[in-house]
N, C-alpha and C. Protein backbone atom coordinates (compact mmCIF):
# COMPACT_ATOMS: atom_id res chain seq x y z
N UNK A 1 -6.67 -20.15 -47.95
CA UNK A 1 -7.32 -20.66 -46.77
C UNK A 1 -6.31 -21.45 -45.95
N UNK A 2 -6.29 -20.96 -44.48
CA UNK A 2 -5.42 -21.64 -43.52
C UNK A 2 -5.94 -23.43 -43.37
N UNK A 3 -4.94 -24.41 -42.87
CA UNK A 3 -5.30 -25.72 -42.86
C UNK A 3 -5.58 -25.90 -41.72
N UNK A 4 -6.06 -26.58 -41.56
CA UNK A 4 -6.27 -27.03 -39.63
C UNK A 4 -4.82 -26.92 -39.12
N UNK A 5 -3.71 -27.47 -39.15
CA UNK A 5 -2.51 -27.46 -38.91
C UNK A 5 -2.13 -26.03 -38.42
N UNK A 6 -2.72 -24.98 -39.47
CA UNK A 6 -2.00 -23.91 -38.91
C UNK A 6 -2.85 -23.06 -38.29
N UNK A 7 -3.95 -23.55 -38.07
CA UNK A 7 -5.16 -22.92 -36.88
C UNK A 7 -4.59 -23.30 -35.55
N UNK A 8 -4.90 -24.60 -35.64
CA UNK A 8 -3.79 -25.37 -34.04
C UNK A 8 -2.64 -24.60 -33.67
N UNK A 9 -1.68 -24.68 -34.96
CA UNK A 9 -0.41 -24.00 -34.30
C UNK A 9 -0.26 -22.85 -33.71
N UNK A 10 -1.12 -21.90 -34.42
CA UNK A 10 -1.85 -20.27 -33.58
C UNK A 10 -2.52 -20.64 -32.58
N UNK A 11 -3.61 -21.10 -32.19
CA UNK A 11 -4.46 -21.27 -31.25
C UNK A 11 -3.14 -22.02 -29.63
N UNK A 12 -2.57 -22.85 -30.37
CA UNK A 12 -1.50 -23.24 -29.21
C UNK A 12 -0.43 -21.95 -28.87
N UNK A 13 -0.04 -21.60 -30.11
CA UNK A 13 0.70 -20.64 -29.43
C UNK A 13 0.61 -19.08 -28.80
N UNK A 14 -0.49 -18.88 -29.53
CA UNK A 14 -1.74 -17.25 -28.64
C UNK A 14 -1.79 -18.26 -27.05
N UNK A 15 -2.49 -19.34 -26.77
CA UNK A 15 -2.56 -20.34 -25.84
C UNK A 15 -1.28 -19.99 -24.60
N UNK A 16 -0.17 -20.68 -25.51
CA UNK A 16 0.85 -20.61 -24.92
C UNK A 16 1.69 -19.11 -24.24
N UNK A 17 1.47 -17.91 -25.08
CA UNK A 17 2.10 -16.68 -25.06
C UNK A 17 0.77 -16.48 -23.63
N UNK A 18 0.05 -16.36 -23.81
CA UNK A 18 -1.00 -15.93 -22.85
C UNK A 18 -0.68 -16.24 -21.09
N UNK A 19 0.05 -17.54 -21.16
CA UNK A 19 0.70 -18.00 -20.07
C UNK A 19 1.67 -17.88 -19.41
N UNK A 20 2.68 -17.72 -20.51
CA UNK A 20 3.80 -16.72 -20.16
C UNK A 20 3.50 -15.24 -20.20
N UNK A 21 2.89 -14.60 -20.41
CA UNK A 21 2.38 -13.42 -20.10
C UNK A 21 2.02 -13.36 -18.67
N UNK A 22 1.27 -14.11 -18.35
CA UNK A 22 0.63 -14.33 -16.81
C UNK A 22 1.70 -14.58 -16.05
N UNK A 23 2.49 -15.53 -16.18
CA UNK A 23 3.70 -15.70 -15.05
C UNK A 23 4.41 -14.46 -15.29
N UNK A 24 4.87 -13.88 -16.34
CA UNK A 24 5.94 -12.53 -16.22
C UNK A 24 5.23 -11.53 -15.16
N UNK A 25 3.57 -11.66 -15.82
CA UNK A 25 3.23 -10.33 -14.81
C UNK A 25 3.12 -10.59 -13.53
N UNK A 26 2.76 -11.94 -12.97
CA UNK A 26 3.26 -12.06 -11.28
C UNK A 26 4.51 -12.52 -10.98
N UNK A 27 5.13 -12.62 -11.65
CA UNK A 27 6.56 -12.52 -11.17
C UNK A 27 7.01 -11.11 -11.20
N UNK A 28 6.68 -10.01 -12.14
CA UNK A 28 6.74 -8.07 -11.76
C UNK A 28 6.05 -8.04 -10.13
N UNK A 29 4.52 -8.49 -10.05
CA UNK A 29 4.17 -7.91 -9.10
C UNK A 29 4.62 -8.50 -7.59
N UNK A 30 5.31 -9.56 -7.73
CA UNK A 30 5.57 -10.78 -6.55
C UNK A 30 7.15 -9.91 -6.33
N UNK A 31 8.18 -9.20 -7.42
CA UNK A 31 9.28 -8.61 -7.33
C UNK A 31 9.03 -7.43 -6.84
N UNK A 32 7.89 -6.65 -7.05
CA UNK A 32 7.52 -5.37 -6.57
C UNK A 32 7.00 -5.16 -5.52
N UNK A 33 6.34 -6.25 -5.05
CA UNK A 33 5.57 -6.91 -3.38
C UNK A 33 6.93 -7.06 -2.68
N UNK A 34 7.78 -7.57 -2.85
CA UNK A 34 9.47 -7.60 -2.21
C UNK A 34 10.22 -6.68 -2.31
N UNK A 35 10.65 -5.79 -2.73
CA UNK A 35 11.08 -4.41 -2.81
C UNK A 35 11.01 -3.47 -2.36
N UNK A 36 9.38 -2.88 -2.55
CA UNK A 36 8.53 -2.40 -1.99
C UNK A 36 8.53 -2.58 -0.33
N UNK A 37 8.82 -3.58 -0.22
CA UNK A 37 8.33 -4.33 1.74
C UNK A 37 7.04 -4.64 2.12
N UNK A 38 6.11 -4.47 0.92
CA UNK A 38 4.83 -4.50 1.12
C UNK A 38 5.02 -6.54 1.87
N UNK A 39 5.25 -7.22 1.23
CA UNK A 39 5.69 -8.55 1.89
C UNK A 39 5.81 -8.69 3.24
N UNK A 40 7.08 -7.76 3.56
CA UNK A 40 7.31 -8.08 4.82
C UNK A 40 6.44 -7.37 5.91
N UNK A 41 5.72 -6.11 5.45
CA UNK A 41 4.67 -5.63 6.19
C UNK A 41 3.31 -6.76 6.25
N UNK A 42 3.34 -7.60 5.77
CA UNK A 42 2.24 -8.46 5.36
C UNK A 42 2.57 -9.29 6.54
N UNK A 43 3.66 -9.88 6.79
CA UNK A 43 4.33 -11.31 7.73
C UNK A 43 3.39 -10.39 9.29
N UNK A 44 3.92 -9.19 9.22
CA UNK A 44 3.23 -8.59 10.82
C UNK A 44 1.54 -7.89 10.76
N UNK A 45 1.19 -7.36 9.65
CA UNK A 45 0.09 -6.87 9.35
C UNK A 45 -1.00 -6.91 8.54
N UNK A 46 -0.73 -8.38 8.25
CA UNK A 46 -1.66 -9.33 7.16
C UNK A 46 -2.74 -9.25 7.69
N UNK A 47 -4.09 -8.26 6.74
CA UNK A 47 -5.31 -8.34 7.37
C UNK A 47 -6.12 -9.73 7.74
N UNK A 48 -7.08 -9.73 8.82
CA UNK A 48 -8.14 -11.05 9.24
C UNK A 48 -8.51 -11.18 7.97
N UNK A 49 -9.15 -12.65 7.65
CA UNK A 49 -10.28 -13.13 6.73
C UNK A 49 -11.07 -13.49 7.60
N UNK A 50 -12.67 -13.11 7.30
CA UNK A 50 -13.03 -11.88 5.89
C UNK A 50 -12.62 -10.68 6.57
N UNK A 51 -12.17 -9.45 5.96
CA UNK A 51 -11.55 -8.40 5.93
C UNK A 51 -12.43 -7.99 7.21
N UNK A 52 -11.90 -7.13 7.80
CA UNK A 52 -12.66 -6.48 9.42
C UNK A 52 -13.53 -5.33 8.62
N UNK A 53 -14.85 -5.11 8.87
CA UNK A 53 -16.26 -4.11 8.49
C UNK A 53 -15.32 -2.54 8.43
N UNK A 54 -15.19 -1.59 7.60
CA UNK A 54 -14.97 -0.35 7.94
C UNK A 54 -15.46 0.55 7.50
N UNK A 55 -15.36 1.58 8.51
CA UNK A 55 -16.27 2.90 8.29
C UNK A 55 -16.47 3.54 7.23
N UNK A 56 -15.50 4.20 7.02
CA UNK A 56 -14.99 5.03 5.97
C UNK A 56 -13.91 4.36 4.90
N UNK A 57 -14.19 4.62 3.40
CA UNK A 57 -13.05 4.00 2.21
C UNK A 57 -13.18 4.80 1.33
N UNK A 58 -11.81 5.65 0.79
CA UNK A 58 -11.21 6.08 0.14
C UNK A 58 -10.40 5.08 -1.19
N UNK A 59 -10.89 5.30 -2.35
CA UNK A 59 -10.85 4.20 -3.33
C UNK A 59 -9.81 5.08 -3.96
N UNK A 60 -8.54 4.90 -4.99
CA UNK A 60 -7.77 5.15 -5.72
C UNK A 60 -6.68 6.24 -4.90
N UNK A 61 -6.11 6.06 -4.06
CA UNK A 61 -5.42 6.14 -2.97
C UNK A 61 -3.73 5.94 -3.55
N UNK A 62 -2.51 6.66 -3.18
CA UNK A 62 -1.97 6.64 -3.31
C UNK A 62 -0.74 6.69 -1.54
N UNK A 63 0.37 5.92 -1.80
CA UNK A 63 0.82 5.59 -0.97
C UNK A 63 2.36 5.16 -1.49
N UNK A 64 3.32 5.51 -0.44
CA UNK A 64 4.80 4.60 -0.80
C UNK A 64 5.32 4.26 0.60
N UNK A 65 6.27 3.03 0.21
CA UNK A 65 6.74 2.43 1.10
C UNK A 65 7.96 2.52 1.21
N UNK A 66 9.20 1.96 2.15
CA UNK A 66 10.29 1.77 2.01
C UNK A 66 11.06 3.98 1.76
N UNK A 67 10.80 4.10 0.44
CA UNK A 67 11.16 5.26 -0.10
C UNK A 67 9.93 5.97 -0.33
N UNK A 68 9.89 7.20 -0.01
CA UNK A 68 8.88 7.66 -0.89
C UNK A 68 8.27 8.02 -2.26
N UNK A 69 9.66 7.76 -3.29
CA UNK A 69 9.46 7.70 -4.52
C UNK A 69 9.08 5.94 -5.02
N UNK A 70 8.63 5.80 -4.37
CA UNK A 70 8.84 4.20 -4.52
C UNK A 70 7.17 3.73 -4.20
N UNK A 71 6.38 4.34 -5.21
CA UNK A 71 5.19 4.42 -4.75
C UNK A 71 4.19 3.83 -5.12
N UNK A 72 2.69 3.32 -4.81
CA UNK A 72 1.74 2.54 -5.26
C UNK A 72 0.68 3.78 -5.34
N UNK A 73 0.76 4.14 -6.29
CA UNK A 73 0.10 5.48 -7.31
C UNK A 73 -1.22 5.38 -7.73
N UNK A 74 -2.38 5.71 -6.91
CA UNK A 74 -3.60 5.65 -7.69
C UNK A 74 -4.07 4.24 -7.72
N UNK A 75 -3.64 3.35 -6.65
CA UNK A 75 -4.26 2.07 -6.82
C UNK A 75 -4.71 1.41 -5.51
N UNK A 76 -4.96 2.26 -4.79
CA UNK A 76 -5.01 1.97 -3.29
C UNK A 76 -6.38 1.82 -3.22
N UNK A 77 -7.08 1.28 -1.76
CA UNK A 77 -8.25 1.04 -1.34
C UNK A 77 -7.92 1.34 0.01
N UNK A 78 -8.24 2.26 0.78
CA UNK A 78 -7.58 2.53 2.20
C UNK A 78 -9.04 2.45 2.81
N UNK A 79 -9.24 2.28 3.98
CA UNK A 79 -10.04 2.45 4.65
C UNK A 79 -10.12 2.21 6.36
N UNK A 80 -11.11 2.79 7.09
CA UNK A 80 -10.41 2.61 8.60
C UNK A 80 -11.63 1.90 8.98
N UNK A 81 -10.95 1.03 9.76
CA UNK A 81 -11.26 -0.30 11.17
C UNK A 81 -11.68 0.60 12.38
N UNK A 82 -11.94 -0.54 13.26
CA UNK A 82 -12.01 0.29 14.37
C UNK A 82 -10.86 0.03 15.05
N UNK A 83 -10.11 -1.30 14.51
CA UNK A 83 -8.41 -0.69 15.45
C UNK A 83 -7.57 -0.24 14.25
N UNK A 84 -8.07 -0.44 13.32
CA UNK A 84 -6.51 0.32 12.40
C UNK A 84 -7.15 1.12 11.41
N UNK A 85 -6.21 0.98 10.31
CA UNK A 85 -6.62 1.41 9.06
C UNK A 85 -6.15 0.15 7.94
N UNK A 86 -7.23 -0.23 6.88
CA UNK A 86 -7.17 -1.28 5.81
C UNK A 86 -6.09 -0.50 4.58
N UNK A 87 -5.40 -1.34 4.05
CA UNK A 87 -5.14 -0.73 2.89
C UNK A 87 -5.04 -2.32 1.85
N UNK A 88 -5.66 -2.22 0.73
CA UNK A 88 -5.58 -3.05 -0.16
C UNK A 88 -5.82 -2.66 -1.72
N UNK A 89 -4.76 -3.71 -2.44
CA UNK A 89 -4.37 -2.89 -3.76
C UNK A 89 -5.60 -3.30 -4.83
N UNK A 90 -5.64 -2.77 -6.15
CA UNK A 90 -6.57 -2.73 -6.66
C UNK A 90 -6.41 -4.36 -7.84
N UNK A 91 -7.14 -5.02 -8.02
CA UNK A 91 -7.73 -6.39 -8.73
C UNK A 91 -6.67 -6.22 -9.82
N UNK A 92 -5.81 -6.24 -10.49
CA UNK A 92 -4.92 -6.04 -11.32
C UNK A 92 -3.83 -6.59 -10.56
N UNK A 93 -3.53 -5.66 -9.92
CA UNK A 93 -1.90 -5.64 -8.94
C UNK A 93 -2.22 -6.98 -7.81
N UNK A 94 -3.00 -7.19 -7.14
CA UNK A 94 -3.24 -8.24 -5.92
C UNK A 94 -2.15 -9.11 -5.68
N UNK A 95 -1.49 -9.43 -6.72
CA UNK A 95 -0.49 -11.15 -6.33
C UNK A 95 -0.01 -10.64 -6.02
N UNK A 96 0.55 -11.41 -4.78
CA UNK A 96 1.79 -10.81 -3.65
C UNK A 96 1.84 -9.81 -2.81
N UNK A 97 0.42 -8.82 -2.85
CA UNK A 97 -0.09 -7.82 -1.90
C UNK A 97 -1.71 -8.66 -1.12
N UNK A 98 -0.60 -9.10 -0.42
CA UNK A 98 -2.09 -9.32 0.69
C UNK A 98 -2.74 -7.86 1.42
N UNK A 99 -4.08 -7.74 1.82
CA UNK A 99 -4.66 -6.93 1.95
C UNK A 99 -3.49 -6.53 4.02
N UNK A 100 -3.28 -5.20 3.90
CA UNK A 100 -2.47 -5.15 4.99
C UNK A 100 -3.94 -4.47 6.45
N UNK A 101 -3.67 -4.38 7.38
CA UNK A 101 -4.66 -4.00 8.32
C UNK A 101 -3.57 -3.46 9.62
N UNK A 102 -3.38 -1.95 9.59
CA UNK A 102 -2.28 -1.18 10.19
C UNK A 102 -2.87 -0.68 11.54
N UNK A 103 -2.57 -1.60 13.16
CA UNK A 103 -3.35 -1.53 13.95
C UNK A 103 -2.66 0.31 14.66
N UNK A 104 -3.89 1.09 15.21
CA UNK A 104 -3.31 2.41 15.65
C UNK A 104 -1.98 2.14 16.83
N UNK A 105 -2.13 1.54 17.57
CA UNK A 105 -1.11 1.24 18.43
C UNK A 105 0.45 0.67 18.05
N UNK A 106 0.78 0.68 16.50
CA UNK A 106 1.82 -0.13 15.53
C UNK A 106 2.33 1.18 15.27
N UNK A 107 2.20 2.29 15.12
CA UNK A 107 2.57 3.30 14.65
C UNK A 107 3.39 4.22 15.71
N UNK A 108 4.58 3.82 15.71
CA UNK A 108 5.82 4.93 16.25
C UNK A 108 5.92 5.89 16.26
N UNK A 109 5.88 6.58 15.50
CA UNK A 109 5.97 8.34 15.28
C UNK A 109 5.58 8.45 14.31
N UNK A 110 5.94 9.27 13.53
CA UNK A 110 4.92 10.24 12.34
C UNK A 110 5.86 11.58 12.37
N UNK A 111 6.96 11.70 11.12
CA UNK A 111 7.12 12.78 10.79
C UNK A 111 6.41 13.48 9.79
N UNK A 112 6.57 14.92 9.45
CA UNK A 112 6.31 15.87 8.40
C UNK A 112 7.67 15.75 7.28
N UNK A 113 7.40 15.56 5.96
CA UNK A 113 8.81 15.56 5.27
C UNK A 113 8.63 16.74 4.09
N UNK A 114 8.71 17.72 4.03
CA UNK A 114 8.36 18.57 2.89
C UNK A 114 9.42 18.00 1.57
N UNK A 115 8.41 17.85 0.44
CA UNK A 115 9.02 17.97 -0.64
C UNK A 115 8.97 18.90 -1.66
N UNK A 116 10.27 19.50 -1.84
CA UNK A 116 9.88 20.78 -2.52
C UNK A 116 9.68 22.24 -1.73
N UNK A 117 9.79 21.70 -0.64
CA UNK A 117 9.56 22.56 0.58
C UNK A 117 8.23 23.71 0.60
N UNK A 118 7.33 22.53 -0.10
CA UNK A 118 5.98 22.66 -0.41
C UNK A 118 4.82 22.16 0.18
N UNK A 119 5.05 20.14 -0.59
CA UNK A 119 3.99 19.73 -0.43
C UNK A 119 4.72 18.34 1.30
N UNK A 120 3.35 18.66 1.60
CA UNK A 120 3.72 17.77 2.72
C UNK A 120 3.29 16.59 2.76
N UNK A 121 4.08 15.11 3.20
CA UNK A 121 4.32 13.92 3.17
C UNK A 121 4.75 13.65 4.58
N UNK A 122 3.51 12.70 4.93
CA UNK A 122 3.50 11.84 6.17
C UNK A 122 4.49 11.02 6.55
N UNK A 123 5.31 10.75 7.10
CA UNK A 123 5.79 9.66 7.04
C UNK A 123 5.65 8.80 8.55
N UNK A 124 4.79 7.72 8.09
CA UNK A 124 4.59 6.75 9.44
C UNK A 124 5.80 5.67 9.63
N UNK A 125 6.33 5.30 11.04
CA UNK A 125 7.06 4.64 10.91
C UNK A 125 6.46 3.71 12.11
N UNK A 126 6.48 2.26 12.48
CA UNK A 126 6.10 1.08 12.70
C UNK A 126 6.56 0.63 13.81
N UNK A 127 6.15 0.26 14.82
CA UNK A 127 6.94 -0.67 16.20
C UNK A 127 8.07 -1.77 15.28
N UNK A 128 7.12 -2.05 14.55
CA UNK A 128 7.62 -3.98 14.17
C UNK A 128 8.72 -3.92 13.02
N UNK A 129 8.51 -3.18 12.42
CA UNK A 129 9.48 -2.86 11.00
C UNK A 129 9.73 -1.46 10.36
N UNK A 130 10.58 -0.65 11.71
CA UNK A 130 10.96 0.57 11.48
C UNK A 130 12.41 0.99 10.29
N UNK A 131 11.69 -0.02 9.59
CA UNK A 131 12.94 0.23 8.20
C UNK A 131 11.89 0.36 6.92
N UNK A 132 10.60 0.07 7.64
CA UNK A 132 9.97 0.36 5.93
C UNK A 132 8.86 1.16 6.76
N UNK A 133 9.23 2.50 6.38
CA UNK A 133 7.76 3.39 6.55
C UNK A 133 6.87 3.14 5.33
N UNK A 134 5.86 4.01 6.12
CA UNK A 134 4.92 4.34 5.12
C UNK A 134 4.66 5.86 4.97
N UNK A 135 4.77 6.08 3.61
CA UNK A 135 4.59 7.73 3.08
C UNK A 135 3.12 8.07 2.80
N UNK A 136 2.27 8.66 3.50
CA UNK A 136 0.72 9.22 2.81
C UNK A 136 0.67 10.99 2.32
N UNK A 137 -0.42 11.16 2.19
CA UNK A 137 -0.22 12.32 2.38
C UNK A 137 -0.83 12.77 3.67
N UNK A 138 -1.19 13.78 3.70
CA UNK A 138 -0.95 14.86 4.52
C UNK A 138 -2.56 14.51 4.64
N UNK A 139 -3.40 15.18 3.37
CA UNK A 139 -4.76 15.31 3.80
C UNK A 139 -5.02 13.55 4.34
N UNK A 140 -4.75 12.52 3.38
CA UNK A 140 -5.36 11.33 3.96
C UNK A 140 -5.12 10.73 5.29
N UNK A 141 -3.85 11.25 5.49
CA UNK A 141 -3.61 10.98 7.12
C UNK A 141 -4.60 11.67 8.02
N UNK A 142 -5.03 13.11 8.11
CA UNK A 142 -5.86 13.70 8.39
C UNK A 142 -7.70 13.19 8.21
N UNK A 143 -7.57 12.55 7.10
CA UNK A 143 -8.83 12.06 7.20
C UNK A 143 -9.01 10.38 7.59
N UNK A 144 -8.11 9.85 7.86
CA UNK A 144 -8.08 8.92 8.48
C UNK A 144 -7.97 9.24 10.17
N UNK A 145 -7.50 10.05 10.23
CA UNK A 145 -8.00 10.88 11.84
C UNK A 145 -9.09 10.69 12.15
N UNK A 146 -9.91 11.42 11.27
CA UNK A 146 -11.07 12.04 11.54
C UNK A 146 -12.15 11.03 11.57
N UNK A 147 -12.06 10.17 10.84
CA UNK A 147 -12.93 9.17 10.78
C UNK A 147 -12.56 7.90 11.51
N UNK A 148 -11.76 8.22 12.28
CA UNK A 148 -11.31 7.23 13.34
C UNK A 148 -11.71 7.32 15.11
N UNK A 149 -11.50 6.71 16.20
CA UNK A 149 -11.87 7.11 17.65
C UNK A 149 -10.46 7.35 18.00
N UNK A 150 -9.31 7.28 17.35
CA UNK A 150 -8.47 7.58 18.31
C UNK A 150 -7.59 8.74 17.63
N UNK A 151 -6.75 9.60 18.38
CA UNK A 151 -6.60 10.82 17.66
C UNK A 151 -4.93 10.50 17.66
N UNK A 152 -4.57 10.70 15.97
CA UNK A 152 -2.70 10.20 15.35
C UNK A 152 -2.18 11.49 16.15
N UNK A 153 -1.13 11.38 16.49
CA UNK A 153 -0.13 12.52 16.51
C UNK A 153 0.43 13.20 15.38
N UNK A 154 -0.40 13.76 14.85
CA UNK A 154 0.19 14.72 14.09
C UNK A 154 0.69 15.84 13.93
N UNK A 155 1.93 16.23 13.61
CA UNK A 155 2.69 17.79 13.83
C UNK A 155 2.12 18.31 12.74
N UNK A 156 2.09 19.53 12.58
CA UNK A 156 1.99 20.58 11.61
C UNK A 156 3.33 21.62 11.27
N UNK A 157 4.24 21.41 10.90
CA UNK A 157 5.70 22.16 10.80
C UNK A 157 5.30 22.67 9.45
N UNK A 158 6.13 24.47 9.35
CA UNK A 158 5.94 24.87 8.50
C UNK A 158 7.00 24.82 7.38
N UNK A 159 8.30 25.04 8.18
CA UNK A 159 9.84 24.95 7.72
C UNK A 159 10.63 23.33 7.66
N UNK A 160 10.33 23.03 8.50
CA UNK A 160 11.19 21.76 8.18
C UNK A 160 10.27 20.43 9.18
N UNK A 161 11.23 19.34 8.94
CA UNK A 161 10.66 17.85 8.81
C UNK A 161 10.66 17.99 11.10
N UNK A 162 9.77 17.15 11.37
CA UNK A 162 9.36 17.04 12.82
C UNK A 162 9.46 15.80 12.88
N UNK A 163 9.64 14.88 14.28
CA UNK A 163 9.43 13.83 14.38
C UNK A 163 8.70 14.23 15.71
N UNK A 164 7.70 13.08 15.78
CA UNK A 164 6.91 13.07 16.95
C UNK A 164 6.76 11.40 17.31
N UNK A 165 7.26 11.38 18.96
CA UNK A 165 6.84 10.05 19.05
C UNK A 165 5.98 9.47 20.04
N UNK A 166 4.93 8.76 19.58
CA UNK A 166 4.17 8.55 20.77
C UNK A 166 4.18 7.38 21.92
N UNK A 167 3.17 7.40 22.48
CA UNK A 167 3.52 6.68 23.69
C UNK A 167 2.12 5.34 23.53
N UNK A 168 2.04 5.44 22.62
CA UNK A 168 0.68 4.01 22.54
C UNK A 168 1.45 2.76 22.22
């Protein structure tokens, strides 16, 4: 039979490990919020509190920033505003991803990038911070169209990457 002594000393140190557990994992996601650029997209596109009402939401959403291999995989919450589109990460990941709110008029162009010279990848690029796009796909860009009032410029290229730039 354990003594009180060595109940305490477990109970403090499960206690203790539990805490440092917690800081390692927001210090991953606070390093991956900076990397990513999700941060610095935040300084210009940090959604209102409370979040703006939207139409349409697409739950487990995938998306990359900066690179397109560089991606937030199956953890997305996207949804469209009536001036933008919401994107916010899922209750796990949150520290250091403020919920972003991407107004239609922020969006520069929009190429096609085939990968594989297959599948097709959006790539939005930004008035404010045209060093960190954003990669979607193809259909969600399209259905963020659709469920929106204002219509994206989107190319359809079969062979190779397009840039299109608009005038909003």
């Amino acid at each position: 039979m354990m003594d009180d002594l060595s109940i305490n000393s477990l109970l403090i140190l499960a206690g203790a490990g539990s805490v440092l557990l917690l800081l390692v994992w927001s210090g991953i996601l606070l390093l991956v919020a900076y990397i990513s650029g999700w941060s610095a997209l935040a300084r210009y596109y940090a959604a209102p509190m409370p979040l703006p009402m939207i139409s349409q939401r697409w739950i487990y959403q995938s998306m990359a920033l900066r690179w397109f291999f560089w991606g937030y995989n199956n953890c997305l919450t996207i949804g469209v505003a009536d001036d933008g589109f919401l994107i916010k990460v899922v209750f796990p990941l949150k520290i250091g991803h403020k919920p972003l709110l991407i107004p239609w008029s922020a969006i520069q162009k929009i190429e096609v990038i085939k990968v594989f010279s297959t599948f097709p990848i959006m790539k939005l690029t930004l008035h404010q911070l045209p060093s960190i796009p954003l990669f979607l796909s193809k259909t969600l860009l399209e259905n963020l169209q659709q469920r929106s009032s204002i219509t994206l410029p989107i190319v359809t290229v079969e062979d190779k990457a397009v840039s299109y730039s608009s005038n909003t």
